[in-house]
N, C-alpha and C. Protein backbone atom coordinates (compact mmCIF):
# COMPACT_ATOMS: atom_id res chain seq x y z
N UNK A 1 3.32 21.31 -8.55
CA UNK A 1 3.78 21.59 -7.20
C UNK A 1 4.78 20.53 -6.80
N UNK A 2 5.96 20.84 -6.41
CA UNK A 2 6.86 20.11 -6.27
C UNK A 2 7.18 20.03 -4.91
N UNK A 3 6.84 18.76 -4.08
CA UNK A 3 7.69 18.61 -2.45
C UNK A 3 8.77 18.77 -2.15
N UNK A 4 8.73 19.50 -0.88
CA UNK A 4 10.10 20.28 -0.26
C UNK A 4 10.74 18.90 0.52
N UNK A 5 11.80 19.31 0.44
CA UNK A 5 12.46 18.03 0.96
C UNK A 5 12.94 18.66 2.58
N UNK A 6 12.42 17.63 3.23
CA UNK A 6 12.69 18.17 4.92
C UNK A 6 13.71 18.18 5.06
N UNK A 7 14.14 19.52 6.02
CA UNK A 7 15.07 20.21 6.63
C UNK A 7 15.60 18.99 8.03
N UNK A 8 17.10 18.84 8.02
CA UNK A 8 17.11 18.02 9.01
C UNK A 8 16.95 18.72 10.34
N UNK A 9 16.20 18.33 11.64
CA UNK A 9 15.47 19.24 12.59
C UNK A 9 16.24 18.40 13.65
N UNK A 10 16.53 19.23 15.11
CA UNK A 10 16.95 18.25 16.16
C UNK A 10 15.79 18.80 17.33
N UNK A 11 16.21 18.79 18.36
CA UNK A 11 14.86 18.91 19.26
C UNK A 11 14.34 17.48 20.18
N UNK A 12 13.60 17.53 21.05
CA UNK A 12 12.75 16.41 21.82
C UNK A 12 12.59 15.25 20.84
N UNK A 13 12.66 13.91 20.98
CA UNK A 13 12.72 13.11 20.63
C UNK A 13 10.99 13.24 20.00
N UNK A 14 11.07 12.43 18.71
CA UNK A 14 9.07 12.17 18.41
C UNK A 14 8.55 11.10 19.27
N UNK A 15 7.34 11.79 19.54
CA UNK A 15 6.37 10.97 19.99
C UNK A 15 5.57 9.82 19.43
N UNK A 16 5.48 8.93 19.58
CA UNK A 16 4.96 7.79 18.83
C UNK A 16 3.61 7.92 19.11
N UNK A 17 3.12 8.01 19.78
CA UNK A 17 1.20 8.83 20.67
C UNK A 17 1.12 9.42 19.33
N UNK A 18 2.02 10.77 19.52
CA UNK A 18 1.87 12.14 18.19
C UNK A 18 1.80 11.54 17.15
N UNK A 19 2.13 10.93 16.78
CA UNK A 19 2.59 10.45 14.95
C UNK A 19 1.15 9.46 14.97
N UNK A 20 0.74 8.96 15.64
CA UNK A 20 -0.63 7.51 15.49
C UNK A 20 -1.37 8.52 15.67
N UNK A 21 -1.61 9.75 16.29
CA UNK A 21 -3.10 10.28 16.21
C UNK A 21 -2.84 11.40 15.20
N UNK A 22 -1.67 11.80 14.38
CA UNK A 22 -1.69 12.86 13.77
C UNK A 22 -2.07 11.94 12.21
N UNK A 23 -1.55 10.72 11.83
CA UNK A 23 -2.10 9.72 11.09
C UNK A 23 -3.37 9.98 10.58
N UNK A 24 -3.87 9.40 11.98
CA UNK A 24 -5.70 8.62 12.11
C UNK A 24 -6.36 10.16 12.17
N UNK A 25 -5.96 11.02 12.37
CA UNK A 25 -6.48 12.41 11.99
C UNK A 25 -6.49 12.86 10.71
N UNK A 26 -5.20 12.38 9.79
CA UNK A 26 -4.83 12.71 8.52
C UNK A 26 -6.52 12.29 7.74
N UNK A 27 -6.09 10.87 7.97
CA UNK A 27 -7.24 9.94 7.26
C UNK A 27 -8.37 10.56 7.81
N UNK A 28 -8.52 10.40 8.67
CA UNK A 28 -10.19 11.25 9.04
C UNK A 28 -10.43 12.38 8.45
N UNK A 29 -10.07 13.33 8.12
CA UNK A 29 -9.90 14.51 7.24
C UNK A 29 -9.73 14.25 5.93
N UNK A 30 -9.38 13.18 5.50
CA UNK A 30 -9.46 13.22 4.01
C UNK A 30 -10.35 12.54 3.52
N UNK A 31 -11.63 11.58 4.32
CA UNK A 31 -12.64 11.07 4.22
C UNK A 31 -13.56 12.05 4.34
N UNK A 32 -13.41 12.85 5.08
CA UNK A 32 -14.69 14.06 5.05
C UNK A 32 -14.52 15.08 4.36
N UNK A 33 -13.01 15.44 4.24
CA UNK A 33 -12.99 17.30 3.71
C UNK A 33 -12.08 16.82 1.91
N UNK A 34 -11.75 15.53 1.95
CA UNK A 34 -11.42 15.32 0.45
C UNK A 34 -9.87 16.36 0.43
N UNK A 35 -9.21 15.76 -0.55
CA UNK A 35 -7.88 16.44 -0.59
C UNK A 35 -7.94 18.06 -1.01
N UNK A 36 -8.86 18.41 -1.49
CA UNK A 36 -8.81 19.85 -1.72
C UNK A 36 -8.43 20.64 -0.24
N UNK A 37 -9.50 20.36 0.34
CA UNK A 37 -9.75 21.12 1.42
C UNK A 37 -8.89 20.65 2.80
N UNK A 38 -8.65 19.60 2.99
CA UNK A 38 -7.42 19.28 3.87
C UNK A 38 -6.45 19.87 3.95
N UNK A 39 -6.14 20.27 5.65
CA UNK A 39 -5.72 21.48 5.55
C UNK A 39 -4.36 20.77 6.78
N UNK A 40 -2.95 21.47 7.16
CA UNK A 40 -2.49 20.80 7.96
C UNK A 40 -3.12 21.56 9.60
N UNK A 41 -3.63 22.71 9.03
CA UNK A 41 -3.72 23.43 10.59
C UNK A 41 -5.23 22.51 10.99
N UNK A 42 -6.14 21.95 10.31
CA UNK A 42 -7.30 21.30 10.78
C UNK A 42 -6.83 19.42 11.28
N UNK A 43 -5.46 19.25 10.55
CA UNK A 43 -5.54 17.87 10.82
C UNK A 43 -4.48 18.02 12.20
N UNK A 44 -4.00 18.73 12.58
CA UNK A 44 -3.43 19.60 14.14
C UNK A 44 -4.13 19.21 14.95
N UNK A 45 -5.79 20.38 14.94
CA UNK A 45 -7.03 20.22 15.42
C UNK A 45 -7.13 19.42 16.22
N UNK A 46 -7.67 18.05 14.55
CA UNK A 46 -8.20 16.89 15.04
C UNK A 46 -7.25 16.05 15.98
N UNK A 47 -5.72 16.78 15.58
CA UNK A 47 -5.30 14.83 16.45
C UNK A 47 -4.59 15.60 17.52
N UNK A 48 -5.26 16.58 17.94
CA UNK A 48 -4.69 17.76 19.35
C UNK A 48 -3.60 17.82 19.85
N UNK A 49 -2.69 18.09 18.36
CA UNK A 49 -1.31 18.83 18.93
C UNK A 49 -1.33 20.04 17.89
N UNK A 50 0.15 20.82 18.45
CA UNK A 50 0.46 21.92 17.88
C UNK A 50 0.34 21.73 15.93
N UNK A 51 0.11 22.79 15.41
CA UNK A 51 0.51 22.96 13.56
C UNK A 51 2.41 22.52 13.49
N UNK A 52 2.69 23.35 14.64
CA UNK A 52 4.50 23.65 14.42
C UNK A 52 5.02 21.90 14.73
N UNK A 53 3.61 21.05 15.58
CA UNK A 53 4.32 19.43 15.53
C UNK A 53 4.24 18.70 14.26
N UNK A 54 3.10 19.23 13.11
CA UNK A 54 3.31 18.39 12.24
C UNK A 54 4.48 18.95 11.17
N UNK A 55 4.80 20.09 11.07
CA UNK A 55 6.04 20.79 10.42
C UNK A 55 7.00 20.38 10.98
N UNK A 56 7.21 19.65 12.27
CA UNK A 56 8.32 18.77 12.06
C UNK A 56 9.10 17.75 11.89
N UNK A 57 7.77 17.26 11.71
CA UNK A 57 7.96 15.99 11.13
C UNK A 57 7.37 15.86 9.56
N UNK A 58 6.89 16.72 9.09
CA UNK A 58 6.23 16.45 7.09
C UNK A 58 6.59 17.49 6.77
N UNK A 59 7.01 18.04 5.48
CA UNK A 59 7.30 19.12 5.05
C UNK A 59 5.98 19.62 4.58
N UNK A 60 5.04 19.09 4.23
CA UNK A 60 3.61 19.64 3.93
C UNK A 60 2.70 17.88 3.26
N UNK A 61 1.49 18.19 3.31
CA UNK A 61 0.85 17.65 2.99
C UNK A 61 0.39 16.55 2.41
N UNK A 62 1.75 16.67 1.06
CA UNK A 62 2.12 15.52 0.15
C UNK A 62 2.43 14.26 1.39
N UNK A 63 3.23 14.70 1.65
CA UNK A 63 4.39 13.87 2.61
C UNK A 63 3.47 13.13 3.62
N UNK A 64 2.74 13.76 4.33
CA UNK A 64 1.64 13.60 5.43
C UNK A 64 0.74 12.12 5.25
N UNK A 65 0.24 13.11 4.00
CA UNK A 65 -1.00 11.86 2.98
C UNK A 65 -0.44 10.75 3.19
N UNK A 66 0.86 10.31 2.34
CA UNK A 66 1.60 8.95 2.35
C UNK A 66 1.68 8.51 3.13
N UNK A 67 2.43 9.39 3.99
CA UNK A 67 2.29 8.48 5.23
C UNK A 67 1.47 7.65 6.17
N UNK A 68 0.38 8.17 5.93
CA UNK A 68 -0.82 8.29 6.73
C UNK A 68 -1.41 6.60 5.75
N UNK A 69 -1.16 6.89 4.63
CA UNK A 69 -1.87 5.68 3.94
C UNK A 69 -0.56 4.11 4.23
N UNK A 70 0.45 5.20 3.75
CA UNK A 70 1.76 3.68 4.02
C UNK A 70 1.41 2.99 5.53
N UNK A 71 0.85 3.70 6.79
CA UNK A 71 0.33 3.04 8.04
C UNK A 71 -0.45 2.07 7.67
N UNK A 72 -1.73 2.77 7.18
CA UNK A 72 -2.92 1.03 6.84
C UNK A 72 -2.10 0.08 5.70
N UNK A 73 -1.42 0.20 4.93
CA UNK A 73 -1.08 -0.91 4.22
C UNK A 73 0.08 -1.93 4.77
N UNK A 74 0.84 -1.30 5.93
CA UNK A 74 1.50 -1.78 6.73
C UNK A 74 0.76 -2.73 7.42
N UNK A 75 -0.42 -2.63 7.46
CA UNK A 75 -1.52 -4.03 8.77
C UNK A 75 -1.58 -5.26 7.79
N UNK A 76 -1.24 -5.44 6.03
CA UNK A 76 -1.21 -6.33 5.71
C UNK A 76 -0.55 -7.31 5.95
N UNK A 77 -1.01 -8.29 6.07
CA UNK A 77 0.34 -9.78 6.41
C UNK A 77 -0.03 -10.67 5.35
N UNK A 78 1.20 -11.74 5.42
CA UNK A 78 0.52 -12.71 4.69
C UNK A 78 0.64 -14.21 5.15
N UNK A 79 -0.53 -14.90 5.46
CA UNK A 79 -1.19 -15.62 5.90
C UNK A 79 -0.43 -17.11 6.01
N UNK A 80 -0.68 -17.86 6.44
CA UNK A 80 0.58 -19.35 5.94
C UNK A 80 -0.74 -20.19 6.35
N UNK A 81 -1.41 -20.47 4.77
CA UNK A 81 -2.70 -21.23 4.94
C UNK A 81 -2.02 -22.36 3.95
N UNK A 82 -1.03 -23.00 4.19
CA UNK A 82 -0.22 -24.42 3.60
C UNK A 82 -0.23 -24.66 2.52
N UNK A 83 -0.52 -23.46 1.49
CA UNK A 83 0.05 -23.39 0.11
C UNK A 83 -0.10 -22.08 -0.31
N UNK A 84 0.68 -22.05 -2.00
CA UNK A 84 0.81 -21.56 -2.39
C UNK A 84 -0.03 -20.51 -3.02
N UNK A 85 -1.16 -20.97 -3.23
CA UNK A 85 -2.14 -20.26 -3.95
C UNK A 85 -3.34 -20.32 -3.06
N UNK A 86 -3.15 -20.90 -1.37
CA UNK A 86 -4.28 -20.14 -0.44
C UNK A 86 -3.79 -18.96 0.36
N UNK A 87 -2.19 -19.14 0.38
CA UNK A 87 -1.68 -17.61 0.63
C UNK A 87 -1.94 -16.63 -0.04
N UNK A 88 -1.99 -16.85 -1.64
CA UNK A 88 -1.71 -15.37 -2.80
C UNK A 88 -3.72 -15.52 -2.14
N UNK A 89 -4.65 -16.29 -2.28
CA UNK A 89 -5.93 -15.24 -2.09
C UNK A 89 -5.93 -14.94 -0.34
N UNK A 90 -5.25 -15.19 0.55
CA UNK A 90 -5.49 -14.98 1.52
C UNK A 90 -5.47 -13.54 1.83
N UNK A 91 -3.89 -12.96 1.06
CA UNK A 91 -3.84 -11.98 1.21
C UNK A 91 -4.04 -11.44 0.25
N UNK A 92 -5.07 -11.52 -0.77
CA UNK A 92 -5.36 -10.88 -2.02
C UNK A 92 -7.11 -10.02 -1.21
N UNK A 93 -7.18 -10.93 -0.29
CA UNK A 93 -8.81 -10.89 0.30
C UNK A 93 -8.24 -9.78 1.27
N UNK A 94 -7.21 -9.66 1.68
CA UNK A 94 -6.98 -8.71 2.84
C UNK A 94 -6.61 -7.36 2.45
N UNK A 95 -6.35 -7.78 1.32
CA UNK A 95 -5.90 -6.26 0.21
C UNK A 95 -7.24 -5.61 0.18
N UNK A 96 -8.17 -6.14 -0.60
CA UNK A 96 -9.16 -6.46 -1.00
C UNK A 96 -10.24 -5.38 -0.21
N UNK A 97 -10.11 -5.89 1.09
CA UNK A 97 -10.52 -5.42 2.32
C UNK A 97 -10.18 -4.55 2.90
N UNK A 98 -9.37 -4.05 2.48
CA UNK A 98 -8.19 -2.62 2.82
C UNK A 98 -8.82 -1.58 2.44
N UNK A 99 -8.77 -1.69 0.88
CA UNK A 99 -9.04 -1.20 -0.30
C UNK A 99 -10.92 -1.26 0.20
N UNK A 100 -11.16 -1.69 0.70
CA UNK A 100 -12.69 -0.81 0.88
C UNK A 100 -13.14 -0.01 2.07
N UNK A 101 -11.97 0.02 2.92
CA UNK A 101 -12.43 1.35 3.74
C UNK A 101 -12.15 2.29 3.26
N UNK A 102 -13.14 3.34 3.84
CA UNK A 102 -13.13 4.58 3.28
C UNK A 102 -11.72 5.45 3.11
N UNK A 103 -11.03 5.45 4.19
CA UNK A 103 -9.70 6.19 4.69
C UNK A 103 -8.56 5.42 3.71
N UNK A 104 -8.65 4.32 3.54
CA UNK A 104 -8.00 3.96 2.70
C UNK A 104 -8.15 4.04 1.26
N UNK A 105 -9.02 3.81 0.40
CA UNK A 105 -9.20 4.38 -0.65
C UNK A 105 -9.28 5.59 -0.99
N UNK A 106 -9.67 6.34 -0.21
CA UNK A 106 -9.41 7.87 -0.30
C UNK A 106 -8.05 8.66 -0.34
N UNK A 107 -7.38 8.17 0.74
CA UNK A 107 -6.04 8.13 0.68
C UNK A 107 -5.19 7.68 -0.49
N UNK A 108 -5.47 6.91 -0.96
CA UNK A 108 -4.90 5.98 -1.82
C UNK A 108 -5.03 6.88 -3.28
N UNK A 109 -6.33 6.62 -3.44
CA UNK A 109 -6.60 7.98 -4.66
C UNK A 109 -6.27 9.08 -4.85
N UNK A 110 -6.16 9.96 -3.40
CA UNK A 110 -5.57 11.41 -3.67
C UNK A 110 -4.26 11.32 -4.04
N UNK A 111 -3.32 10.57 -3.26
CA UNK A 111 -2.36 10.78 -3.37
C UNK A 111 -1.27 10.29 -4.90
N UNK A 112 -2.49 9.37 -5.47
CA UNK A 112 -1.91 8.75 -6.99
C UNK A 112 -2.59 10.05 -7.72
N UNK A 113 -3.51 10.55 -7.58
CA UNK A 113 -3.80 11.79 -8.68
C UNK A 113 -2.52 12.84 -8.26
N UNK A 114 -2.61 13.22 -7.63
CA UNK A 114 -1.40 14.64 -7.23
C UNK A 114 -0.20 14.25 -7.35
N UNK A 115 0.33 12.59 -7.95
CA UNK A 115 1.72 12.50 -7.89
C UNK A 115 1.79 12.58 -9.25
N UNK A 116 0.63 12.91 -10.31
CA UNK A 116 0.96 12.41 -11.78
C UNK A 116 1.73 14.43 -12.05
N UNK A 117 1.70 14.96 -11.27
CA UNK A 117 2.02 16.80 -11.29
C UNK A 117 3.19 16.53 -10.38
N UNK A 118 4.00 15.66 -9.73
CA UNK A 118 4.85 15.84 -8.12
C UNK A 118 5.69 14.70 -8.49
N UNK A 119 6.81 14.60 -9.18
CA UNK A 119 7.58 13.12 -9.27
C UNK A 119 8.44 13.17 -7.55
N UNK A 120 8.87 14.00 -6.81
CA UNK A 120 8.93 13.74 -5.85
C UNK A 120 8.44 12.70 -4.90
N UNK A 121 6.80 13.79 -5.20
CA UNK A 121 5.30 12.69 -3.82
C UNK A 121 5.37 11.29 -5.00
N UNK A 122 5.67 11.13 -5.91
CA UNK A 122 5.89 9.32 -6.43
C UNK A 122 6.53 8.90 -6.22
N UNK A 123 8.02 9.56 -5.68
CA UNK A 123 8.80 8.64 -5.87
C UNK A 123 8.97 7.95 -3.80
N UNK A 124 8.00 9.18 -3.16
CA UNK A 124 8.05 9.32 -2.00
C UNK A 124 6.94 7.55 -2.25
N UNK A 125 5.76 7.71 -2.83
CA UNK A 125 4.39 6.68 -2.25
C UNK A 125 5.73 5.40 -3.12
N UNK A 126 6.51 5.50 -4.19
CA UNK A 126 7.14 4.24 -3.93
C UNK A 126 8.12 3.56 -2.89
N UNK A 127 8.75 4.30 -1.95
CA UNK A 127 9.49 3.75 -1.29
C UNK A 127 8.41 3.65 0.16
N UNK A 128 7.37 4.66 0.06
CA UNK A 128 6.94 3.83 1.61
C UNK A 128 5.90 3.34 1.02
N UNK A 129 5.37 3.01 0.09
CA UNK A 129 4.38 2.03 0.16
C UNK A 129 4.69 1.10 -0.74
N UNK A 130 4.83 1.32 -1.89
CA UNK A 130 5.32 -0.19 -3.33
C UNK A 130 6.58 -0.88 -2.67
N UNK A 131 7.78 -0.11 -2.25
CA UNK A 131 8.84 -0.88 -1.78
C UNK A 131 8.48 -1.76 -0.64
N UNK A 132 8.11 -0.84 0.64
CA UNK A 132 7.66 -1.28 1.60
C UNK A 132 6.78 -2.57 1.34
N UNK A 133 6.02 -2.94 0.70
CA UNK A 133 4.64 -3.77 1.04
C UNK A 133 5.58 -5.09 -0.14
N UNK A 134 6.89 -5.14 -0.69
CA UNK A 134 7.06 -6.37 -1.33
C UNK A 134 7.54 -7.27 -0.43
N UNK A 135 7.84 -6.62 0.82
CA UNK A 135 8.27 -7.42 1.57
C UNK A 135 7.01 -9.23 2.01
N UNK A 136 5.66 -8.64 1.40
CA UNK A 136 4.85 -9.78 1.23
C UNK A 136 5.23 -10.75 0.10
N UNK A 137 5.87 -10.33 -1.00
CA UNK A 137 6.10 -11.41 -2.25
C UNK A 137 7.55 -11.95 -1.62
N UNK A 138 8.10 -11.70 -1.02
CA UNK A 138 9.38 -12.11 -0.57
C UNK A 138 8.88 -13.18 0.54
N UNK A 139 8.31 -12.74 1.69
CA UNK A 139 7.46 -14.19 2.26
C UNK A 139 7.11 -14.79 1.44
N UNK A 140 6.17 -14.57 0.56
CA UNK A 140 5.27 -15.58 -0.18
C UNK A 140 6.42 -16.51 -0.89
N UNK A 141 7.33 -15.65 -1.92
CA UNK A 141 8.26 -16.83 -2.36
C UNK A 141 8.82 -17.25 -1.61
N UNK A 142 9.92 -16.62 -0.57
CA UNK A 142 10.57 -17.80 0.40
C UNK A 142 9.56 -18.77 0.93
N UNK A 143 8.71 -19.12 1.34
CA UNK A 143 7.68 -19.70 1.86
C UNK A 143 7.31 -20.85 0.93
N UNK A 144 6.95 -20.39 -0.56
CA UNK A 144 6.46 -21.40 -1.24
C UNK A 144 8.13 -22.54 -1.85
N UNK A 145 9.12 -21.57 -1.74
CA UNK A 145 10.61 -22.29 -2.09
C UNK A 145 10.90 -23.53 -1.65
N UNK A 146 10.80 -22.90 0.39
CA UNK A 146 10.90 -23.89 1.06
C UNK A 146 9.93 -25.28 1.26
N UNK A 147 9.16 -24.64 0.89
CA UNK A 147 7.78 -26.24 0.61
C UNK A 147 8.68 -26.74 -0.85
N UNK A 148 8.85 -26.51 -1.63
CA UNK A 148 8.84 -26.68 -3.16
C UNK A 148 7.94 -26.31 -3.95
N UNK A 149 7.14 -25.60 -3.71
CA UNK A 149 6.10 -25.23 -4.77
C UNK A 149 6.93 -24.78 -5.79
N UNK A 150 7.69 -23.72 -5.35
CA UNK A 150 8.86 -22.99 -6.29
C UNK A 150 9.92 -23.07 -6.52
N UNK A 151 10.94 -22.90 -7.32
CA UNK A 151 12.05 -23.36 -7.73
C UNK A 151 13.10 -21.92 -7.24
N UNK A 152 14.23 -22.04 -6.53
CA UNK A 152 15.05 -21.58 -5.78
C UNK A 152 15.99 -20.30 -7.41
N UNK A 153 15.99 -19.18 -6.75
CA UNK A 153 16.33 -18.30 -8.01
C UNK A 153 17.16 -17.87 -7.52
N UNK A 154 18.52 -18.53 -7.93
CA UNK A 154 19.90 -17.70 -7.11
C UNK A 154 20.31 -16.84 -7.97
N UNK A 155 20.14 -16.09 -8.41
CA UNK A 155 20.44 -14.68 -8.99
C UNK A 155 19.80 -13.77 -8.34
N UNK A 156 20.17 -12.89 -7.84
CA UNK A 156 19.25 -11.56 -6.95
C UNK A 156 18.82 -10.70 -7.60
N UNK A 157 19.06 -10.40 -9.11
CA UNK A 157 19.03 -9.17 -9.37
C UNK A 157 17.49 -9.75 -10.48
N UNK A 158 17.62 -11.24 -10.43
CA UNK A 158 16.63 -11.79 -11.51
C UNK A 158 15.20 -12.02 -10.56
N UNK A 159 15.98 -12.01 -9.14
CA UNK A 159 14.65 -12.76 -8.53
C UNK A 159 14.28 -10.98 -8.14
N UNK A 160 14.85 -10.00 -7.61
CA UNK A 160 14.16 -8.77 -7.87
C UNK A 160 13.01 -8.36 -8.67
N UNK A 161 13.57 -8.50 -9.80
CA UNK A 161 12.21 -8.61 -11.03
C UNK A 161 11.16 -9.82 -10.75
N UNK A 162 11.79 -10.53 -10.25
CA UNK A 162 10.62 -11.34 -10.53
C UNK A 162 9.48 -10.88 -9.08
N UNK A 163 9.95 -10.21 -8.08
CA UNK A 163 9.09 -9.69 -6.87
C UNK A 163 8.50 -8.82 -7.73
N UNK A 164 9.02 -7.76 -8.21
CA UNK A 164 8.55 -6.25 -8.92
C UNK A 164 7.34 -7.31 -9.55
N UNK A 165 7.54 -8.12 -10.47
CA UNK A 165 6.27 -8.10 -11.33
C UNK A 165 5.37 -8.76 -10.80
N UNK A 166 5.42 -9.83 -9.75
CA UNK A 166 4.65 -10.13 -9.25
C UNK A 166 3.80 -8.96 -8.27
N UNK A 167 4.30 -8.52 -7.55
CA UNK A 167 3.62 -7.48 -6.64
C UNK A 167 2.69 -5.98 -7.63
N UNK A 168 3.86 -6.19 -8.90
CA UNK A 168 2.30 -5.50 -10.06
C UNK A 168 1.18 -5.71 -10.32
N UNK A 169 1.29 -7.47 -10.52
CA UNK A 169 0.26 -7.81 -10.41
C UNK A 169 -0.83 -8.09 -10.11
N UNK A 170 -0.47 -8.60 -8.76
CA UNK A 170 -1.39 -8.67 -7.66
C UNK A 170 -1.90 -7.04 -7.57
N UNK A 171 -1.17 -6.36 -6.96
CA UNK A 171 -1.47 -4.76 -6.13
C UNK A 171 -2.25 -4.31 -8.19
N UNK A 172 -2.02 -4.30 -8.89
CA UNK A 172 -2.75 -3.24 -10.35
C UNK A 172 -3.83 -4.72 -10.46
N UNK A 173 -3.99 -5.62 -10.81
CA UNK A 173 -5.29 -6.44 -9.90
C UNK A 173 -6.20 -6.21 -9.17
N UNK A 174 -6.06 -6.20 -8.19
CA UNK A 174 -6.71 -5.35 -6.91
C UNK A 174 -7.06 -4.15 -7.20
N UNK A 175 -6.12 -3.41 -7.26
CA UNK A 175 -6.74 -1.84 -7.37
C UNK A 175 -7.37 -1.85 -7.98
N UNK A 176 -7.22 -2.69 -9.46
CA UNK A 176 -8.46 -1.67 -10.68
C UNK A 176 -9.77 -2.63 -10.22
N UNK A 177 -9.79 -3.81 -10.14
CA UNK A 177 -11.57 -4.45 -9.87
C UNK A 177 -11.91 -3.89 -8.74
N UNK A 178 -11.21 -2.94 -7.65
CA UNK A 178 -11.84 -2.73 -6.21
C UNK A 178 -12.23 -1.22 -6.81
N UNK A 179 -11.09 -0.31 -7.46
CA UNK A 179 -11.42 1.15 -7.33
C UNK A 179 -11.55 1.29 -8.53
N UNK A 180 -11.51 1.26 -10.12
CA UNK A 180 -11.08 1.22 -11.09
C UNK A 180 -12.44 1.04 -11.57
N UNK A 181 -12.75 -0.08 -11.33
CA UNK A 181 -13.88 -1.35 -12.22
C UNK A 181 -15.37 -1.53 -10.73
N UNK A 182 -14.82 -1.16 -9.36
CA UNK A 182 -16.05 -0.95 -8.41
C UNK A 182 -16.18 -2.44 -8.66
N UNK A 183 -15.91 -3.78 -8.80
CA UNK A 183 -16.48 -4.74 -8.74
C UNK A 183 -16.01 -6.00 -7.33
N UNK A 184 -16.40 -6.86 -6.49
CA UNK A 184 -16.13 -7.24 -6.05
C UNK A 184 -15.48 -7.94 -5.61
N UNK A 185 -14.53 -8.52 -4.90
CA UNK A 185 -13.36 -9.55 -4.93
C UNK A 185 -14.09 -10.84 -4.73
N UNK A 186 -15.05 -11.24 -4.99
CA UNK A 186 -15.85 -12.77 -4.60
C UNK A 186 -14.75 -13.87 -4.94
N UNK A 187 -16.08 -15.22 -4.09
CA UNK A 187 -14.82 -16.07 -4.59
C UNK A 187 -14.33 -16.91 -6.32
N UNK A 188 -15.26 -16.43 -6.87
CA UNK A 188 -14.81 -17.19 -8.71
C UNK A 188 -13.84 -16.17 -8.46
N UNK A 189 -14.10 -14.67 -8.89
CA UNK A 189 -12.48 -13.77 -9.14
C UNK A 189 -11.55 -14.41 -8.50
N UNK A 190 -11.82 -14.39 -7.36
CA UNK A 190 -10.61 -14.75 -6.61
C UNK A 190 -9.44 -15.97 -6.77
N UNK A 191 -10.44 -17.02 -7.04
CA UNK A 191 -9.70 -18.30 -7.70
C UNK A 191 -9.60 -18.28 -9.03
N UNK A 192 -9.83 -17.29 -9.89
CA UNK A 192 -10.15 -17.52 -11.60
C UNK A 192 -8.32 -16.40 -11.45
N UNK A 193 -8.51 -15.36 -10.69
CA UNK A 193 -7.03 -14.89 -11.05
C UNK A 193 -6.15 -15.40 -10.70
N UNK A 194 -6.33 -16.30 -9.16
CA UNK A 194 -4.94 -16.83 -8.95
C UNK A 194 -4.78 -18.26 -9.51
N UNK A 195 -5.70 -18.96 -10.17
CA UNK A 195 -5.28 -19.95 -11.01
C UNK A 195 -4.28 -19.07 -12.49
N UNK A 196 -4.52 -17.91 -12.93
CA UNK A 196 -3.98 -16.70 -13.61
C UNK A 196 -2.33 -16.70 -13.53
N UNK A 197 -2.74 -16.35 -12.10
CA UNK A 197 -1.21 -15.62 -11.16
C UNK A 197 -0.17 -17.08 -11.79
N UNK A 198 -0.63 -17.86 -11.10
CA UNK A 198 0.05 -19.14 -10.35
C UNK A 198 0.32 -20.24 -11.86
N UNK A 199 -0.85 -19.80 -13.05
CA UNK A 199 -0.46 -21.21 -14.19
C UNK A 199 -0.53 -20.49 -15.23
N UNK A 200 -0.56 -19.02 -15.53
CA UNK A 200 -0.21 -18.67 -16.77
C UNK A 200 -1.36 -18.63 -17.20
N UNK A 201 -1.42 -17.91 -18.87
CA UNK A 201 -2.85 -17.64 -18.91
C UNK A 201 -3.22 -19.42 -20.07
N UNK A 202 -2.22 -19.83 -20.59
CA UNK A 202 -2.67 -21.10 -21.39
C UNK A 202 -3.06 -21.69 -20.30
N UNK A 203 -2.24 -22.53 -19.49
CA UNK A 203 -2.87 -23.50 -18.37
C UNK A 203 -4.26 -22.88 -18.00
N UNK A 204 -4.47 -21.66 -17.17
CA UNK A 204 -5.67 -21.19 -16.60
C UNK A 204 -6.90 -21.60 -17.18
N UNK A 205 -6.59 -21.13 -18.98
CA UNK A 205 -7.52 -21.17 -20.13
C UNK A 205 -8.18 -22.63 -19.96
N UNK A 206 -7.70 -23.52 -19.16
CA UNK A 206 -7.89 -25.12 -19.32
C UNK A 206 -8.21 -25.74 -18.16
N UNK A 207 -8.52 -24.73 -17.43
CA UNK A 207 -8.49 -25.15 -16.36
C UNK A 207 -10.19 -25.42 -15.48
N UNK A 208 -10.62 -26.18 -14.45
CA UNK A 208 -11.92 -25.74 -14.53
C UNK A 208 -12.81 -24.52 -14.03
């Protein structure tokens, strides 16, 4: 099933009310009725506007989901606890914590199963959520630069990659011990990966 790409629409300006309860309706519906059964005329219903308001703003469902999840991952920040490696668990713990409400993991899951059939809805959950959310490794390195923790990477196209792989890491980290592996983010994980992240796996290996 391949996503329709929205029709450009003019009309009354959107409601920002409409869009936060048609959201928090999305998610509520996909915690109880699971992506099969999620329907757009029930998530209407719940967040009490018209079917014809969410058709104009999502082309269907795919589109909806993402969105609805790119909102909660948007509440992440990242923390300025005066280094380098109490920021990466600060917000590794807030991920962490994301990743165990219900609406969010649910979300999160439907919408990575139905994109492996939809390169569209993937390429849609990368720009509002993988693109969107590096804007945390970009704090984190400017942040640790300006202390010196880190060494200043004037090439853009090198320090790009170097966000991409970091934010793999961390975010395919997280996901698989929270949803993957069901195991907990405590605090040994927590300091055993980002001694990982932060010194490589020889240093780590040596480390206490």
């Amino acid at each position: 099933m391949q996503s329709r790409t929205p029709a450009s629409r003019t009309g009354r300006p959107r409601s920002a009310a409409a869009d936060a309860a048609i959201l928090a309706a999305t998610r509520e519906a996909l915690v109880e009725l699971g992506w099969s059964k999620l329907t757009l005329g029930d998530v209407a219903s719940r967040a009490g506007v018209a079917k014809t308001t969410l058709y104009r703003r999502w082309a269907g469902k795919n589109e909806l989901v993402v969105d609805a999840v790119a909102e909660l991952f948007d509440e992440l920040e990242l923390p300025d606890r005066g280094s380098l490696a109490a920021d990466v668990e600060g917000v590794v713990l807030q991920f962490a914590a994301l990743l165990s409400r219900p609406e969010a993991r649910s979300g999160l899951m439907a919408v990575v199963a139905e994109s492996t059939l939809d390169e569209a809805l993937r390429e849609r959950i990368r720009v509002s959520i993988v693109e969107r959310q590096k804007r945390l490794v970009h704090t984190g390195r400017a942040r640790a630069q300006h202390r010196g923790e880190l060494p200043p990477e004037p090439d853009p196209d090198e320090a790009a990659r170097t966000v991409g792989l970091i934010f793999d890491m961390v975010a395919g980290a997280v996901v698989h011990r929270t949803l993957v592996s069901g195991e907990p983010v405590d605090e040994e994980w927590l300091h055993g990966f980002t001694r990982v992240l932060l010194s490589g796996l020889v240093t780590a290996g040596t480390g206490p």
